[in-house]
N, C-alpha and C. Protein backbone atom coordinates (compact mmCIF):
# COMPACT_ATOMS: atom_id res chain seq x y z
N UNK A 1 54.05 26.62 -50.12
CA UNK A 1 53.49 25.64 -49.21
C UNK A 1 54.03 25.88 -47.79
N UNK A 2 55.38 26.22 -47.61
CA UNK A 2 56.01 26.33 -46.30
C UNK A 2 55.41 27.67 -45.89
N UNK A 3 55.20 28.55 -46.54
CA UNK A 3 54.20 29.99 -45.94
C UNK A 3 53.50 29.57 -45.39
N UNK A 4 52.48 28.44 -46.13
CA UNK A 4 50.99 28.18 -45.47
C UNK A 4 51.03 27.21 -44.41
N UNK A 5 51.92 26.82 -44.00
CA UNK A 5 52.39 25.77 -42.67
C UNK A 5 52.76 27.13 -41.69
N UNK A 6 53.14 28.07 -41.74
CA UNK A 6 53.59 28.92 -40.95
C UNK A 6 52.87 29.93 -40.44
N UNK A 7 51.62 30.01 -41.25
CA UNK A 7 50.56 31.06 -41.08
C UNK A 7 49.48 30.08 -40.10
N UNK A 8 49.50 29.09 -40.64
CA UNK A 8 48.78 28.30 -40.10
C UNK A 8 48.80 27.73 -38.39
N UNK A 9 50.42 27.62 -38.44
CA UNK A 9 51.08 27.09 -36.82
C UNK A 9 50.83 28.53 -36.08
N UNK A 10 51.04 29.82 -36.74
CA UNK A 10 50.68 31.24 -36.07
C UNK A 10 49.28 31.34 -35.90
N UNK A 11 48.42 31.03 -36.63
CA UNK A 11 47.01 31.54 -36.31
C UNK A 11 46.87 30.13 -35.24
N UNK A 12 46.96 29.19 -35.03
CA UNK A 12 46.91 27.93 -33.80
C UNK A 12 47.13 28.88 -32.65
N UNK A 13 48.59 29.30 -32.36
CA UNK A 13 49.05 29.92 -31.43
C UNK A 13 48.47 30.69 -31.06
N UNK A 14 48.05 31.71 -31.84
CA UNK A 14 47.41 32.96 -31.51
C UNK A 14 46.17 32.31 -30.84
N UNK A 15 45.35 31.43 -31.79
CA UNK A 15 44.30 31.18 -30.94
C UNK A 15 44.07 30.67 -29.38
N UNK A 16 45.11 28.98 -29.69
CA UNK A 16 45.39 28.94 -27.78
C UNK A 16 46.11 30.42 -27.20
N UNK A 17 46.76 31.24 -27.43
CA UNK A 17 46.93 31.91 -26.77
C UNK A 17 46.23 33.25 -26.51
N UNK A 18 44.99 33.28 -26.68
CA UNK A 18 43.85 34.40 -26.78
C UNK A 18 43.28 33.95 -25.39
N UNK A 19 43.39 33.28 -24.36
CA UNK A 19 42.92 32.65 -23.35
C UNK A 19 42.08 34.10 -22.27
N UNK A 20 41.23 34.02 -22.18
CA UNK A 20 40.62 35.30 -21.28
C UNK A 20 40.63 35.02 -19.48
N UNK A 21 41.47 34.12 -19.13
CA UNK A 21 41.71 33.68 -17.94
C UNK A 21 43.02 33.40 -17.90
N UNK A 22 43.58 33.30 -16.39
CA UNK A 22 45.28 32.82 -16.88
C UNK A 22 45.25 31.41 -17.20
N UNK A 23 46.30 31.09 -17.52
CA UNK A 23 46.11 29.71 -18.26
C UNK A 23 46.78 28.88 -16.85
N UNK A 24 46.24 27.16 -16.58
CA UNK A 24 47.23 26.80 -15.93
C UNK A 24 48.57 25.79 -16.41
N UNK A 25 49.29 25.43 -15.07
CA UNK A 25 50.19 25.00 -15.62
C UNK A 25 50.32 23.92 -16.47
N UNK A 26 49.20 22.98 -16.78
CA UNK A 26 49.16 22.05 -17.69
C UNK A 26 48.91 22.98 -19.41
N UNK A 27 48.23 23.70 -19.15
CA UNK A 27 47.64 24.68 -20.18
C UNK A 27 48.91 24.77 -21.17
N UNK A 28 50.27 25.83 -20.07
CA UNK A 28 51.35 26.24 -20.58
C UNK A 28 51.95 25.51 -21.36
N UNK A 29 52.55 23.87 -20.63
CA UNK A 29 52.98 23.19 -21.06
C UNK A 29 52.66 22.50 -22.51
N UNK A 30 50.88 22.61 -22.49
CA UNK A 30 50.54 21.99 -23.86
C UNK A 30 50.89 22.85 -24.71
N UNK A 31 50.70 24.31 -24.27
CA UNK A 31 51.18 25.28 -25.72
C UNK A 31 52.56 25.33 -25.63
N UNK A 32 53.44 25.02 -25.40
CA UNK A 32 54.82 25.03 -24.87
C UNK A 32 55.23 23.75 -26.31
N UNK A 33 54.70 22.76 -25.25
CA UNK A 33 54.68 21.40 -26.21
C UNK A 33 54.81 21.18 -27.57
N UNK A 34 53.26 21.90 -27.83
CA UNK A 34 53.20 22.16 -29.25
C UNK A 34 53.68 22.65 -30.13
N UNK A 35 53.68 24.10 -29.91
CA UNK A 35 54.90 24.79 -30.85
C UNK A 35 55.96 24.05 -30.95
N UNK A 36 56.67 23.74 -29.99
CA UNK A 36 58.23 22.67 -30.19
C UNK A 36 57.86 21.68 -31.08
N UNK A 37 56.74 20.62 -30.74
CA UNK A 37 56.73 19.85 -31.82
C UNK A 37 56.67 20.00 -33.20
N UNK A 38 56.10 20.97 -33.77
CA UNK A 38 55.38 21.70 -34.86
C UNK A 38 56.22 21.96 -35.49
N UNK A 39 57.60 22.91 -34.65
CA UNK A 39 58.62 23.45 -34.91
C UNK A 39 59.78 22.86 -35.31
N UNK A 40 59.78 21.66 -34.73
CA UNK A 40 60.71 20.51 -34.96
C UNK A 40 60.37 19.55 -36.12
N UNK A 41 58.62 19.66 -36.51
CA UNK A 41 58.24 18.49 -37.47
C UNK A 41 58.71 19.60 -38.84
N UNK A 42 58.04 20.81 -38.59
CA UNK A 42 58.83 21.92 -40.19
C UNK A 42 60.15 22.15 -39.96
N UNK A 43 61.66 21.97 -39.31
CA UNK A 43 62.21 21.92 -39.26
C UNK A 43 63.31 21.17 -40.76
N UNK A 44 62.60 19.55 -39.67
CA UNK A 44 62.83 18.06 -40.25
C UNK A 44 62.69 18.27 -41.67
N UNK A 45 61.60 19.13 -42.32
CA UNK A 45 61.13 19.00 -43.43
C UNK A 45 60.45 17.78 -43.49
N UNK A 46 59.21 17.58 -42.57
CA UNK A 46 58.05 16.25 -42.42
C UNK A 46 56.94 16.78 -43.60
N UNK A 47 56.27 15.83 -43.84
CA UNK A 47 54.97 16.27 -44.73
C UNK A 47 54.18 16.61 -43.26
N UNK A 48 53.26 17.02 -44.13
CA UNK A 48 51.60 17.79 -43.63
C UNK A 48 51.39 17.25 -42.20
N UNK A 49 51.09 15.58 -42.69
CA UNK A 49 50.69 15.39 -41.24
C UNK A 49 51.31 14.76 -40.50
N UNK A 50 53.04 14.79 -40.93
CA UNK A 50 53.89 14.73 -39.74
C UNK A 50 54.41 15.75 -38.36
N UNK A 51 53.78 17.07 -39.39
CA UNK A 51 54.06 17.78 -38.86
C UNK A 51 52.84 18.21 -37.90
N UNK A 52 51.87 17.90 -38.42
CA UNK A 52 50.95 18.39 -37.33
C UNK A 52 50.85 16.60 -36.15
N UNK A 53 51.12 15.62 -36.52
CA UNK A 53 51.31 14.77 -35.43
C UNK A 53 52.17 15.10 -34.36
N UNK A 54 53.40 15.77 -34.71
CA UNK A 54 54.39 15.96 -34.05
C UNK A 54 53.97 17.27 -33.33
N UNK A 55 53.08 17.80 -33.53
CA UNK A 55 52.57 19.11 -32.63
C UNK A 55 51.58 18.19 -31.51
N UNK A 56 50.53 17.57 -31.83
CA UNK A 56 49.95 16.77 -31.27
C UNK A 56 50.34 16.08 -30.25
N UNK A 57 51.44 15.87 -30.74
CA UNK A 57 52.02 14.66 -29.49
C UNK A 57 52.66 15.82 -28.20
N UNK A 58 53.19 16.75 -29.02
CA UNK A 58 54.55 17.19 -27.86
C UNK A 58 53.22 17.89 -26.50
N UNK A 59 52.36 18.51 -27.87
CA UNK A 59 51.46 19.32 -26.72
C UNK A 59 50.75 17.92 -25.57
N UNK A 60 50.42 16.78 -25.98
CA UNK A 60 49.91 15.58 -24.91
C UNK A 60 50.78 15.79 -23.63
N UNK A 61 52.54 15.56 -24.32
CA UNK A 61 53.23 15.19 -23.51
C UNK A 61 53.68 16.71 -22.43
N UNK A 62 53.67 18.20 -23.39
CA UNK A 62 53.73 19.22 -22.52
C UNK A 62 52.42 19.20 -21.59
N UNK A 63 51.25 18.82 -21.39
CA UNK A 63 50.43 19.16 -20.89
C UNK A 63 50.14 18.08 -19.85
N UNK A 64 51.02 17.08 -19.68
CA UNK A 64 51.21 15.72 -18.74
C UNK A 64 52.33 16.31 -17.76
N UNK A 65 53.31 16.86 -18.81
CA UNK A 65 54.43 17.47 -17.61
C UNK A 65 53.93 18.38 -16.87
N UNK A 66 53.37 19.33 -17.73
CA UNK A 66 52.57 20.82 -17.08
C UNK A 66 51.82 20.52 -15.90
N UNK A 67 51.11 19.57 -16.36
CA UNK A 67 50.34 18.98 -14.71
C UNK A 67 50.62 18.65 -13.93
N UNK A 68 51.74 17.55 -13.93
CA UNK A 68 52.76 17.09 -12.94
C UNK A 68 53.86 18.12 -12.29
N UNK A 69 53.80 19.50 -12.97
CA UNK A 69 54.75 20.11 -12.10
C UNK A 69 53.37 20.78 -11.40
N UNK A 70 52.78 20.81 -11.43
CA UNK A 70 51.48 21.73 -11.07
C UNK A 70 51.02 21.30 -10.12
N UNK A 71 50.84 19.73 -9.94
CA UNK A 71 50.56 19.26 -8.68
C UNK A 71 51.95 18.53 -7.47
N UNK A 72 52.95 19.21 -8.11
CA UNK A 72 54.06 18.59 -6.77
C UNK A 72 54.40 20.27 -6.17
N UNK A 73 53.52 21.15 -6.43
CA UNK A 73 54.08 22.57 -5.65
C UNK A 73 53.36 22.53 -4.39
């Protein structure tokens, strides 16, 4: 089961990160976000969809920061 949480958080990644433009800085932050959360919910040892909430959220909150550093340059 923990394989298939891991193949799964890799093929995510891979996909946001297949981007054919550069990404911006809110962009970064959400994929930034996410993985950490994701990483931290399989960590914990969370079920299924703690772990994907906890990706969910971090990427909201990376992609709020990402923006906010994006617009004070």
């Amino acid at each position: 089961m923990l394989k298939a949480k891991i193949i799964s958080v890799l093929a995510a990644a891979a996909l946001l990160g297949g981007c054919n433009q550069p990404m911006s800085t809110g962009e970064k932050g959400a994929l930034v976000g996410g993985a950490l959360g994701t990483g931290i919910g399989l960590a914990t040892g969370g079920s299924f969809g703690a772990v994907v909430g906890a990706g969910l959220i971090g990427g909201a909150v990376g992609y709020l920061g990402g923006t906010a550093i994006g617009n004070s340059k």
